[in-house]
Protein backbone atom coordinates (compact mmCIF):
# COMPACT_ATOMS: atom_id res chain seq x y z
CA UNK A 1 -13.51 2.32 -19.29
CA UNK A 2 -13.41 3.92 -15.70
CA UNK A 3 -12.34 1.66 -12.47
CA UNK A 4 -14.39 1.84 -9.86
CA UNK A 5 -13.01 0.97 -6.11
CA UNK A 6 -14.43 -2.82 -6.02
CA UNK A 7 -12.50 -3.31 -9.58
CA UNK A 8 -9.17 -2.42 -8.42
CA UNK A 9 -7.63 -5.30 -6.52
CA UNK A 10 -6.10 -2.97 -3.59
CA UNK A 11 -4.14 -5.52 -1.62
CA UNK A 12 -2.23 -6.34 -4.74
CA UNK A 13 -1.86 -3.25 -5.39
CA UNK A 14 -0.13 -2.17 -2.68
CA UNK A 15 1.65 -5.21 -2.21
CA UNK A 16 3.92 -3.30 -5.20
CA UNK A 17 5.10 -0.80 -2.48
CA UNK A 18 6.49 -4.03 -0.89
CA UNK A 19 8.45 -5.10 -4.28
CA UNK A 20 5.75 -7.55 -4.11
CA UNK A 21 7.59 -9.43 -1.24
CA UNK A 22 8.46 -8.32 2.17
CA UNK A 23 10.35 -4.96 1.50
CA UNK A 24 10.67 -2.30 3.48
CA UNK A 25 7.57 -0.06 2.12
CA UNK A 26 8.69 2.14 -0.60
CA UNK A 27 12.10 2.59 0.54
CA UNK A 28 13.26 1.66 -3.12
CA UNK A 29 12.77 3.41 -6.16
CA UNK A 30 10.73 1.23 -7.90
CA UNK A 31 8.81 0.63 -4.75
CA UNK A 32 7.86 4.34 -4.43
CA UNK A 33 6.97 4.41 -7.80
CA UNK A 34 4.41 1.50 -7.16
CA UNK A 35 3.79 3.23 -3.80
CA UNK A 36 2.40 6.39 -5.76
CA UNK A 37 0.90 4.32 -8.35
CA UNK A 38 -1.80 3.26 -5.16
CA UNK A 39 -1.84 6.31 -3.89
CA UNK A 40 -3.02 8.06 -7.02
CA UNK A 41 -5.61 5.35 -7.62
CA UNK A 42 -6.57 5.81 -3.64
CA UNK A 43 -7.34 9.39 -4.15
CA UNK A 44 -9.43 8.50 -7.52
CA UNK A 45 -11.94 6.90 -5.24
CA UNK A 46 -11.86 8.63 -1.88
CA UNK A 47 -9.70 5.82 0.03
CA UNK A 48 -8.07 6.97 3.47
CA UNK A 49 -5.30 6.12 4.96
CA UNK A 50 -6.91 3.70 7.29
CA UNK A 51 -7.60 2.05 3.85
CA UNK A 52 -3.81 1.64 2.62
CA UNK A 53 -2.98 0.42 6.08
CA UNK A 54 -5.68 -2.07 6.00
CA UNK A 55 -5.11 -3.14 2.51
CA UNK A 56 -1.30 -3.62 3.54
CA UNK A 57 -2.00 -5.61 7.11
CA UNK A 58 -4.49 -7.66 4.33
CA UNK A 59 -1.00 -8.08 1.74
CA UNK A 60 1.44 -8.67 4.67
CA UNK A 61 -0.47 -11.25 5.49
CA UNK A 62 0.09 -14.00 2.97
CA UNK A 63 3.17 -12.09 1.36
CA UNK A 64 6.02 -13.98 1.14
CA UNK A 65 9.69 -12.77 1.71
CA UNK A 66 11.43 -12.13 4.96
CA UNK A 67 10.13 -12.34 8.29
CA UNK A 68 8.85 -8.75 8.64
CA UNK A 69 7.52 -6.51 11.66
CA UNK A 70 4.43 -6.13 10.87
CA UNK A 71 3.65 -2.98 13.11
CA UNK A 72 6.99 -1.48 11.72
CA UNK A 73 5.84 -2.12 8.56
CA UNK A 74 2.31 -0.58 8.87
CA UNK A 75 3.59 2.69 10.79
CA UNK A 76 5.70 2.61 7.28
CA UNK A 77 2.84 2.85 5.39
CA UNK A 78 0.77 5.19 7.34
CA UNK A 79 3.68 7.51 7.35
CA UNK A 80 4.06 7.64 3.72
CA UNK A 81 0.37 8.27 3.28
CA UNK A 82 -0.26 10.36 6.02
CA UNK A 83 -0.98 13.87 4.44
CA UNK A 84 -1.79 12.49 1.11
CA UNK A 85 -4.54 10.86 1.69
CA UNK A 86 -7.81 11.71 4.46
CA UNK A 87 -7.22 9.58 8.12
């Protein structure tokens, strides 16, 4: 069975690369681990990283943890992804 980008529930996805809370993004082990896991699947369908940063505003959103900059956060994200994935 193949995946195709509307199966693959992206926000919870990446919500992983947040320890499926508020943590920094992929600062962990486990996180980055997660982190790649999206990132792999992102490439399988053509996703940017405009994408990931959408999909983790969209996560950040209604995660629950800490109180977290969310800007901080994103530039997180887009810095990880930026080079792996198309802008």
């Amino acid at each position: 069975m193949t995946t195709t980008a509307s199966s693959v529930d992206w926000v919870k996805l990446i919500g992983g690369g947040f320890a499926h809370q508020t943590a920094p993004f992929a600062v962990h082990p486990l996180d980055k681990g997660r982190a790649k896991e999206y990132l792999q699947q992102a490439k399988a369908h053509g996703l940017t990283v405009s994408d990931a940063v959408a999909h983790a505003k969209e996560y950040l959103a209604t995660a629950i943890g800490w109180p977290v900059n969310e800007a901080e956060a994103l530039q997180r994200v887009r810095e990880f992804f930026a080079g792996k994935l198309p802008q």
